[in-house]
N, C-alpha and C. Protein backbone atom coordinates (compact mmCIF):
# COMPACT_ATOMS: atom_id res chain seq x y z
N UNK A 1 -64.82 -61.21 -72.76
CA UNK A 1 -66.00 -61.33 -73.60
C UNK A 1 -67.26 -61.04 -72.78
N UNK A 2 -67.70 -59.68 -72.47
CA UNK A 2 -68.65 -59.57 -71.88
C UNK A 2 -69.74 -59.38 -72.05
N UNK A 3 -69.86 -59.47 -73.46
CA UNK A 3 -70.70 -59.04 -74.34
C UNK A 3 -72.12 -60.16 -74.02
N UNK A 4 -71.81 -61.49 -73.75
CA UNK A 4 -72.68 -62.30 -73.99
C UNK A 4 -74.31 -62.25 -73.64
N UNK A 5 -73.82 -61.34 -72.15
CA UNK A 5 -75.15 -61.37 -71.29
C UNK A 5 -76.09 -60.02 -71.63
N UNK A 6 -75.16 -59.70 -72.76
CA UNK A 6 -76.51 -58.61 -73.30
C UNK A 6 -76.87 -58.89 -74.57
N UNK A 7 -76.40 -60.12 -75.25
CA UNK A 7 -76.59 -60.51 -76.28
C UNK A 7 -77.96 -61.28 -76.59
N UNK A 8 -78.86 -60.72 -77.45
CA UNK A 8 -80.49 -60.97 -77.38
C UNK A 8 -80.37 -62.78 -77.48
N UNK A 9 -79.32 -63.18 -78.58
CA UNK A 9 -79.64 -64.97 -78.80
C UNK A 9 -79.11 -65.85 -77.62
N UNK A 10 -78.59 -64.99 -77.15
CA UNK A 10 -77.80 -65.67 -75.50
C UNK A 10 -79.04 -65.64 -74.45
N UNK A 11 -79.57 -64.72 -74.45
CA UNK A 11 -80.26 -64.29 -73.30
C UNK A 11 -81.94 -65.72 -73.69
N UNK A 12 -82.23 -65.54 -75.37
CA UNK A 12 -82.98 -66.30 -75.86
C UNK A 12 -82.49 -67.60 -75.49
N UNK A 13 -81.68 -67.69 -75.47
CA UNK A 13 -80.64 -69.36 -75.51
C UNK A 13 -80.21 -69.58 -73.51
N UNK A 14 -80.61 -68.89 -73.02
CA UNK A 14 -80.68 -69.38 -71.73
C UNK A 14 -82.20 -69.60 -70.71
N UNK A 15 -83.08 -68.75 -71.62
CA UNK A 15 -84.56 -68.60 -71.57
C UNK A 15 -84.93 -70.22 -71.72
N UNK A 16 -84.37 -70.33 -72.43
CA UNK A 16 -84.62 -71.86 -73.16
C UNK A 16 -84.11 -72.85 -71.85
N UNK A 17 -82.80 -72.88 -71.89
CA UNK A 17 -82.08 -73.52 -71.08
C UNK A 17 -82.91 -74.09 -69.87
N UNK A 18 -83.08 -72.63 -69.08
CA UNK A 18 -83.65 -72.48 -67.96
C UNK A 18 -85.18 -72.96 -67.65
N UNK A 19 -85.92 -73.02 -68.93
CA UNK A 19 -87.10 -73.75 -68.70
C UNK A 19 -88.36 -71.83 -68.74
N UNK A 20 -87.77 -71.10 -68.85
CA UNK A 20 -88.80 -69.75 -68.79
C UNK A 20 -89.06 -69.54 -66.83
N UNK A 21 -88.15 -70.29 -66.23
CA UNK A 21 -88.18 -70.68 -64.64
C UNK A 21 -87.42 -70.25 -64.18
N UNK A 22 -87.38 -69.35 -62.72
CA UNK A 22 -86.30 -68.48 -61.61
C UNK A 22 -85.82 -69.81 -61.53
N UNK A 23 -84.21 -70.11 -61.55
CA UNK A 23 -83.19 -71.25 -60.72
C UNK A 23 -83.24 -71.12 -59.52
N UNK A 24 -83.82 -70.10 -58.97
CA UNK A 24 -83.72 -70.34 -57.24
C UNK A 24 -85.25 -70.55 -56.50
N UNK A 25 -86.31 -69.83 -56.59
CA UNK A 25 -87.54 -70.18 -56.07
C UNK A 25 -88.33 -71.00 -57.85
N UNK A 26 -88.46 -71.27 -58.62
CA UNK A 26 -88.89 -72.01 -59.95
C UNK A 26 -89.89 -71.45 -60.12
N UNK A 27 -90.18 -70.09 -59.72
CA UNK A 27 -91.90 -68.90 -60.62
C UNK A 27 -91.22 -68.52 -61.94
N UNK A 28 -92.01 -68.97 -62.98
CA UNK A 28 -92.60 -68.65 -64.13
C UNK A 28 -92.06 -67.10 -64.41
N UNK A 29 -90.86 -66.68 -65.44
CA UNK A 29 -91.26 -65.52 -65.21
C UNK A 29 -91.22 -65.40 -66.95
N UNK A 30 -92.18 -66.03 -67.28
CA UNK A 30 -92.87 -65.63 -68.92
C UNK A 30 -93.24 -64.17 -68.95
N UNK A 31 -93.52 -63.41 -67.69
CA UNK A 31 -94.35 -62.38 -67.99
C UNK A 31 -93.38 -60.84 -67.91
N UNK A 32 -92.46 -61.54 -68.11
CA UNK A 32 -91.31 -60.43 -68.48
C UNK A 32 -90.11 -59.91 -66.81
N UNK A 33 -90.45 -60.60 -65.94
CA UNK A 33 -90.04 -59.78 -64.46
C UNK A 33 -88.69 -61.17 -64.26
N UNK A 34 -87.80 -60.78 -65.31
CA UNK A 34 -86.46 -62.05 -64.56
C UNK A 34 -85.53 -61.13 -65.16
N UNK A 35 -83.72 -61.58 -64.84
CA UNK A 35 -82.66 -60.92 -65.28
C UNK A 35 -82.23 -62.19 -65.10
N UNK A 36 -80.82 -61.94 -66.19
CA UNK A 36 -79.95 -62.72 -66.74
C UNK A 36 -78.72 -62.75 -65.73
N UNK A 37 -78.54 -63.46 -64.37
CA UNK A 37 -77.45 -63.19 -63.38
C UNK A 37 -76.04 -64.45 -63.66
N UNK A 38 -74.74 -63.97 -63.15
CA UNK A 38 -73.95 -64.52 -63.17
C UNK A 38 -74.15 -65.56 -61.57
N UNK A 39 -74.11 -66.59 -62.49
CA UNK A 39 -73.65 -67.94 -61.35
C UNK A 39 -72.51 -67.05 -60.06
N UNK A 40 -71.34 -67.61 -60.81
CA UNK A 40 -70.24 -66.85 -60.00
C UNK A 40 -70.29 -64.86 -60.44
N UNK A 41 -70.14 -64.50 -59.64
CA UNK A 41 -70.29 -63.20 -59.97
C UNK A 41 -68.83 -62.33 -60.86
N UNK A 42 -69.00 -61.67 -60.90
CA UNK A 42 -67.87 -60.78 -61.84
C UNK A 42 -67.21 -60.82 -61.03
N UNK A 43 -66.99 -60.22 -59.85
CA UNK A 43 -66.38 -59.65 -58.95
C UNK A 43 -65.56 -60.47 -58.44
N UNK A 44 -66.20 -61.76 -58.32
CA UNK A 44 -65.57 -62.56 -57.59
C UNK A 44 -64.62 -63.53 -58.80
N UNK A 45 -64.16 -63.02 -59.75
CA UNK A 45 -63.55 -63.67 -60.81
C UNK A 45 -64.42 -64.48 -61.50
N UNK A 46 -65.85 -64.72 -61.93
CA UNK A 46 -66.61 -65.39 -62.60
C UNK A 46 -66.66 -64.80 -63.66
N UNK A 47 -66.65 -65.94 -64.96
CA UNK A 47 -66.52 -65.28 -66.55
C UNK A 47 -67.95 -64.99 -67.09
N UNK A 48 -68.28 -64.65 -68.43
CA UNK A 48 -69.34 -63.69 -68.45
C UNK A 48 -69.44 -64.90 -69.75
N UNK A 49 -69.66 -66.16 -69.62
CA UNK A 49 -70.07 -67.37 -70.57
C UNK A 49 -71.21 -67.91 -70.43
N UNK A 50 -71.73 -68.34 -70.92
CA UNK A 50 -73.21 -69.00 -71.29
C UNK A 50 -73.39 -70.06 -69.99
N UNK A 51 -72.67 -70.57 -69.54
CA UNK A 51 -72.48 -71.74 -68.18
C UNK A 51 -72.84 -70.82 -67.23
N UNK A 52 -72.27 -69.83 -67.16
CA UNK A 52 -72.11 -69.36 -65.75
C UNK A 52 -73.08 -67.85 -65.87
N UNK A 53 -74.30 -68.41 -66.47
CA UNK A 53 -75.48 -67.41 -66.60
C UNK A 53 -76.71 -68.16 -66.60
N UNK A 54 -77.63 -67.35 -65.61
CA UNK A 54 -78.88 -68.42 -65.07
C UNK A 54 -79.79 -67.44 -64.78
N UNK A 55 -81.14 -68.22 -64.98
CA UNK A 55 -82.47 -66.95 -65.02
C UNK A 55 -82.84 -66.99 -63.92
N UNK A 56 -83.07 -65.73 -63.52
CA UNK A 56 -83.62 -65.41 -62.14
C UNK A 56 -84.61 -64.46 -62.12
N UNK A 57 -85.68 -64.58 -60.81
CA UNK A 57 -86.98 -63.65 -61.03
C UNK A 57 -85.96 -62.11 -60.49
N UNK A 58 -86.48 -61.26 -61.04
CA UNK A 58 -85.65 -60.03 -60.07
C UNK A 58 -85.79 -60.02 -58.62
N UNK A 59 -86.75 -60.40 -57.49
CA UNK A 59 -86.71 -61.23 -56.45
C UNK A 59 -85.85 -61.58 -55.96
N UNK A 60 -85.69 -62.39 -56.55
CA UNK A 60 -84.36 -63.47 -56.59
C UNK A 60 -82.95 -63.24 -56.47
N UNK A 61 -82.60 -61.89 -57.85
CA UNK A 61 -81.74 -61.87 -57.95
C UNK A 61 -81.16 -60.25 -56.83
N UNK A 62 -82.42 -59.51 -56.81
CA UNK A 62 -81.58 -58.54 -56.09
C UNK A 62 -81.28 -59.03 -54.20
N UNK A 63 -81.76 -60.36 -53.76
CA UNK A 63 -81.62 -61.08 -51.94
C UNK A 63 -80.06 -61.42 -52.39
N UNK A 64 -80.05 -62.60 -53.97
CA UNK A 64 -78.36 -63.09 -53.84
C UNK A 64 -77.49 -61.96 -54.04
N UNK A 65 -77.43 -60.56 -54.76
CA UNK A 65 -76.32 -59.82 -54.73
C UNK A 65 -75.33 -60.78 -55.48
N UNK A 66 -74.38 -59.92 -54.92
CA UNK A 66 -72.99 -60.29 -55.43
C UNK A 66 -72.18 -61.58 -54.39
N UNK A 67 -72.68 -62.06 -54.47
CA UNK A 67 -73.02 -63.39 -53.70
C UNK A 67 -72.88 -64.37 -54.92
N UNK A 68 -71.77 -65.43 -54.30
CA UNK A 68 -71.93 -67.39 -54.75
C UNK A 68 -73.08 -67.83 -54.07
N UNK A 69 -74.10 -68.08 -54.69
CA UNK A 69 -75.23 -69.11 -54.41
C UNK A 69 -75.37 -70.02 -55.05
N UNK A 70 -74.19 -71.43 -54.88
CA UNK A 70 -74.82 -72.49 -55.83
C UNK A 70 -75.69 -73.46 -55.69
């Protein structure tokens, strides 16, 4: 089911979750500059579910890579 993380009410529904806040440095990214990253990564056998998806500034997400950062 990989569908989730491109799914607009998922992505809305973790916006939420997350507070509109990077999980790793906590900047604000209301102003449009975050992506929707996997906790555990694909690669590394991580599923593509609402748990294991967390907002990150792009910053953020292109230092962790394909990288476990919990």
């Amino acid at each position: 089911m990989r569908v989730i993380s491109r799914n607009i009410h998922a992505r809305i529904a973790i916006l939420r979750r997350d507070k509109h806040a990077c999980k790793h440095c906590g900047l604000s990214v209301k102003n449009g500059n975050f992506e929707i990253d996997h906790i555990i990564p694909l690669a590394l056998g991580g599923k593509d579910t609402f748990w294991n998806l967390q907002l990150l500034c792009r910053t953020c997400n292109r230092k962790k890579g394909k990288r476990f950062v919990g």
